[in-house]
N, C-alpha and C. Protein backbone atom coordinates (compact mmCIF):
# COMPACT_ATOMS: atom_id res chain seq x y z
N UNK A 1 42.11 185.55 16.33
CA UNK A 1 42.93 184.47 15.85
C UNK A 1 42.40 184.05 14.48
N UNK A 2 43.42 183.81 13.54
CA UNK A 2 42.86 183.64 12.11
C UNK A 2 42.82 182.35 11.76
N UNK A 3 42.39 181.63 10.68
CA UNK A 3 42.06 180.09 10.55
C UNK A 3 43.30 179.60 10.66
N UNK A 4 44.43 180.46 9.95
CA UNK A 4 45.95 179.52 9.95
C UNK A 4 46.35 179.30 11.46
N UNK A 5 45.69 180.46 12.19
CA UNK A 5 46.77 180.37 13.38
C UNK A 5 45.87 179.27 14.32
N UNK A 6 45.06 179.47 14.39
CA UNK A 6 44.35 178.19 14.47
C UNK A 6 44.50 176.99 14.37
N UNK A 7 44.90 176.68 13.25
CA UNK A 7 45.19 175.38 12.76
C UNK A 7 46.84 174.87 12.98
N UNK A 8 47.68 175.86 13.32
CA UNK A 8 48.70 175.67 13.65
C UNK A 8 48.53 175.16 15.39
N UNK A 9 47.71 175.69 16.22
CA UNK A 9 47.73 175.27 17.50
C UNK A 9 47.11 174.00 17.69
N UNK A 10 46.21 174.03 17.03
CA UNK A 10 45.88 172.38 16.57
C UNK A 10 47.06 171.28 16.53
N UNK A 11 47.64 171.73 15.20
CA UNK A 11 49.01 170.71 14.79
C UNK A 11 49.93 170.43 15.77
N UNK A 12 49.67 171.82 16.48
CA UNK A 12 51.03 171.60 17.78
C UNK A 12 50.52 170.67 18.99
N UNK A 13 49.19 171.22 19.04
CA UNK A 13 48.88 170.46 20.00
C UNK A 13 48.78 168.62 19.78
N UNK A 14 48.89 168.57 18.48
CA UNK A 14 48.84 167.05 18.24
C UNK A 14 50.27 166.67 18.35
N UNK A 15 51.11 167.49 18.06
CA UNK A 15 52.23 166.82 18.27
C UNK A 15 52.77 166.62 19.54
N UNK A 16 52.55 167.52 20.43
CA UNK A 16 53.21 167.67 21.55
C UNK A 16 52.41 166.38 22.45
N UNK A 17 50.78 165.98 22.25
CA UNK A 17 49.98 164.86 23.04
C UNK A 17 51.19 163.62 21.58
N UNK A 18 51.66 163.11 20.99
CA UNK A 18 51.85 162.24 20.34
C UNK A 18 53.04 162.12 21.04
N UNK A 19 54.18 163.40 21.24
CA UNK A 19 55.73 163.29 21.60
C UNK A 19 55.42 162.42 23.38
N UNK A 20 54.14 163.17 23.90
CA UNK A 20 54.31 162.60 25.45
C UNK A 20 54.05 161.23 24.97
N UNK A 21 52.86 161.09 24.06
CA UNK A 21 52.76 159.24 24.19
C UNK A 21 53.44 158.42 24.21
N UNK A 22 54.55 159.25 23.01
CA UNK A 22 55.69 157.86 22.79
C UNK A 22 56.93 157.98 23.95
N UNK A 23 56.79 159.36 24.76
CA UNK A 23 58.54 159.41 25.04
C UNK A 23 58.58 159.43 26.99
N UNK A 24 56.95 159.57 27.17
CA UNK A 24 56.71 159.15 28.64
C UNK A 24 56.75 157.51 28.95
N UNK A 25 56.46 156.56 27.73
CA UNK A 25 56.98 155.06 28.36
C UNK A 25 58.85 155.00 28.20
N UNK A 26 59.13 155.60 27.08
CA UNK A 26 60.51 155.50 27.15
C UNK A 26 61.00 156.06 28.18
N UNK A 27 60.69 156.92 29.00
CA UNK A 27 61.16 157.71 30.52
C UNK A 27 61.22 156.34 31.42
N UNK A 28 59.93 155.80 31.28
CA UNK A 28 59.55 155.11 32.39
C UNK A 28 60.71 153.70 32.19
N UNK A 29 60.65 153.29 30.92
CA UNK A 29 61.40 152.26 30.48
C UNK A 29 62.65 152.22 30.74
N UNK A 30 63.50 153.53 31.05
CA UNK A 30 64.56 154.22 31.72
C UNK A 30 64.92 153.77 33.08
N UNK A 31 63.80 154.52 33.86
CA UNK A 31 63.62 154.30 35.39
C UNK A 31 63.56 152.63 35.94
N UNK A 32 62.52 152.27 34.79
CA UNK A 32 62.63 150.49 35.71
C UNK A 32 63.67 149.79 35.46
N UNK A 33 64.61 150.18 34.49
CA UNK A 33 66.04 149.18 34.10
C UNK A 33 67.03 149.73 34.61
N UNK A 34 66.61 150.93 35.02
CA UNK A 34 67.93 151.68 36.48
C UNK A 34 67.36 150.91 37.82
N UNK A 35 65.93 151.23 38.14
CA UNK A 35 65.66 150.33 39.44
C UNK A 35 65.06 149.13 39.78
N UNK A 36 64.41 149.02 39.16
CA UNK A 36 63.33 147.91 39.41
C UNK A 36 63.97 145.90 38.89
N UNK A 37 65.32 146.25 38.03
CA UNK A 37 66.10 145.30 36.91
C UNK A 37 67.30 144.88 38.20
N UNK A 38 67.65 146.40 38.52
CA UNK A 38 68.88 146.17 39.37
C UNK A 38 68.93 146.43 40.85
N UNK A 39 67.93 146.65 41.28
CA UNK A 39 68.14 146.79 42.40
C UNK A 39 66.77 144.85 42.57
N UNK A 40 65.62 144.88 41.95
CA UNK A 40 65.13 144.57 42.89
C UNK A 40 65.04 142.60 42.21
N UNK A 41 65.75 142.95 40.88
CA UNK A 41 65.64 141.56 39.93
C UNK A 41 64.73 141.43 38.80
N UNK A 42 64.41 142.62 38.71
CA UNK A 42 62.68 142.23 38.25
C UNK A 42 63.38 142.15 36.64
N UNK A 43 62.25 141.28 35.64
CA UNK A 43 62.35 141.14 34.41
C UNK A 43 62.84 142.34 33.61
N UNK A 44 63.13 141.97 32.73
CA UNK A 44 63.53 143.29 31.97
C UNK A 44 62.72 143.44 30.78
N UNK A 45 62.05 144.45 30.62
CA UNK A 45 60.59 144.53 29.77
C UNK A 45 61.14 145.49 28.35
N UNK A 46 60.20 145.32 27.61
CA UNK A 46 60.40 145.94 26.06
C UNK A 46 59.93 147.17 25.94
N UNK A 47 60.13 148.24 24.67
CA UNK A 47 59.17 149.25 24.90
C UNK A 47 58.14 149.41 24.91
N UNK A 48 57.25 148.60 23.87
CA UNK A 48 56.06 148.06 24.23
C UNK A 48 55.61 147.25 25.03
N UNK A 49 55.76 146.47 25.85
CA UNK A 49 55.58 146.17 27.34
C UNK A 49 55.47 147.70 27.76
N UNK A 50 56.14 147.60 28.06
CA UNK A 50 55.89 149.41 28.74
C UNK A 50 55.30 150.04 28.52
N UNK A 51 55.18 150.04 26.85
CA UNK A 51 53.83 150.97 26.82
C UNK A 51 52.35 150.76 26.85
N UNK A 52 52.55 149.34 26.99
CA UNK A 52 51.02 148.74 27.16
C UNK A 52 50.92 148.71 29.12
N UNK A 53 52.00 149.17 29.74
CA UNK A 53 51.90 148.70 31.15
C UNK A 53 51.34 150.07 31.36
N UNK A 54 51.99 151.22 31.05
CA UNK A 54 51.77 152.69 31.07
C UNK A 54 50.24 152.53 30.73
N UNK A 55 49.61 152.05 29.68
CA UNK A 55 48.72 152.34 29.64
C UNK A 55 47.28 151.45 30.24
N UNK A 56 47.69 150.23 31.18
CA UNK A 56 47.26 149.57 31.58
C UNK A 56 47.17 150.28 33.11
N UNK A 57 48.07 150.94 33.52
CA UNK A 57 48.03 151.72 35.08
C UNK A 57 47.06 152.61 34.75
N UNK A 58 47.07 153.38 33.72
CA UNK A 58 46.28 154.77 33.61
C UNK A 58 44.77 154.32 33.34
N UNK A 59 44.74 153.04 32.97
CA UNK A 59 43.07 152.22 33.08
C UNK A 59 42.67 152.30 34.40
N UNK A 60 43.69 151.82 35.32
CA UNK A 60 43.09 151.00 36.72
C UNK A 60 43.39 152.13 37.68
N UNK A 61 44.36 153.14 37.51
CA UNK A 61 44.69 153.56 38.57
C UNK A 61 44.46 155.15 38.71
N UNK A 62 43.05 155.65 37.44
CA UNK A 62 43.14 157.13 37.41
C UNK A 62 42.20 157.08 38.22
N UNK A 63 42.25 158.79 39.01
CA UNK A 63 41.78 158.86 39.96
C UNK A 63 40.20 159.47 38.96
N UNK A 64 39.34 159.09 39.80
CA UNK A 64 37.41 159.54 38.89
C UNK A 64 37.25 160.01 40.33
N UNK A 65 37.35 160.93 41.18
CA UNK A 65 36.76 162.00 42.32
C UNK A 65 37.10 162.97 41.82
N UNK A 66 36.13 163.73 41.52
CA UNK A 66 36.12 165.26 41.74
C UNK A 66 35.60 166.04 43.07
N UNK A 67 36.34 167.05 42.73
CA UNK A 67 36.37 168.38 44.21
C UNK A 67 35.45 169.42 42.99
N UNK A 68 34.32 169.87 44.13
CA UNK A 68 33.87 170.72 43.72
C UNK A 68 34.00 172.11 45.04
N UNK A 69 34.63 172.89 44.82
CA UNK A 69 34.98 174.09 45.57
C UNK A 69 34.30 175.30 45.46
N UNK A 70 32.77 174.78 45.34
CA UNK A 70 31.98 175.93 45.12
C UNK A 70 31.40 176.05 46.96
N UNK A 71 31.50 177.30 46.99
CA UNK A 71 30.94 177.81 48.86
C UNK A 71 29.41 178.01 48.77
């Protein structure tokens, strides 16, 4: 692999972690104003709300156990 091609998987890879950042709260921001607005009442939140909630779950709620599957 040569420095360009290199540096191109780099770039991609930055874009593609930047596209999930911004477009996984807008998914989510989707889902709670289809369910959570109308079915259950709940507030109706901003995109940033959302994206600070998105990233407020992934504080509290990632899983830290590892499996080690060595015999």
């Amino acid at each position: 692999m040569s420095f360009g091609e290199g540096c191109a998987v780099v770039l991609a890879s930055i874009l593609v972690i930047c596209l999930a950042l911004f477009l996984v709260p807008a998914l989510e921001l989707w889902l709670w104003s289809l369910v959570m607005v109308t079915v259950f009442g709940a507030p109706v939140l901003t995109y940033w709300q959302m994206f600070a909630l998105n990233w407020l779950c992934g504080l509290l709620f990632r899983s830290r156990v590892t499996v080690n599957n060595k015999k």
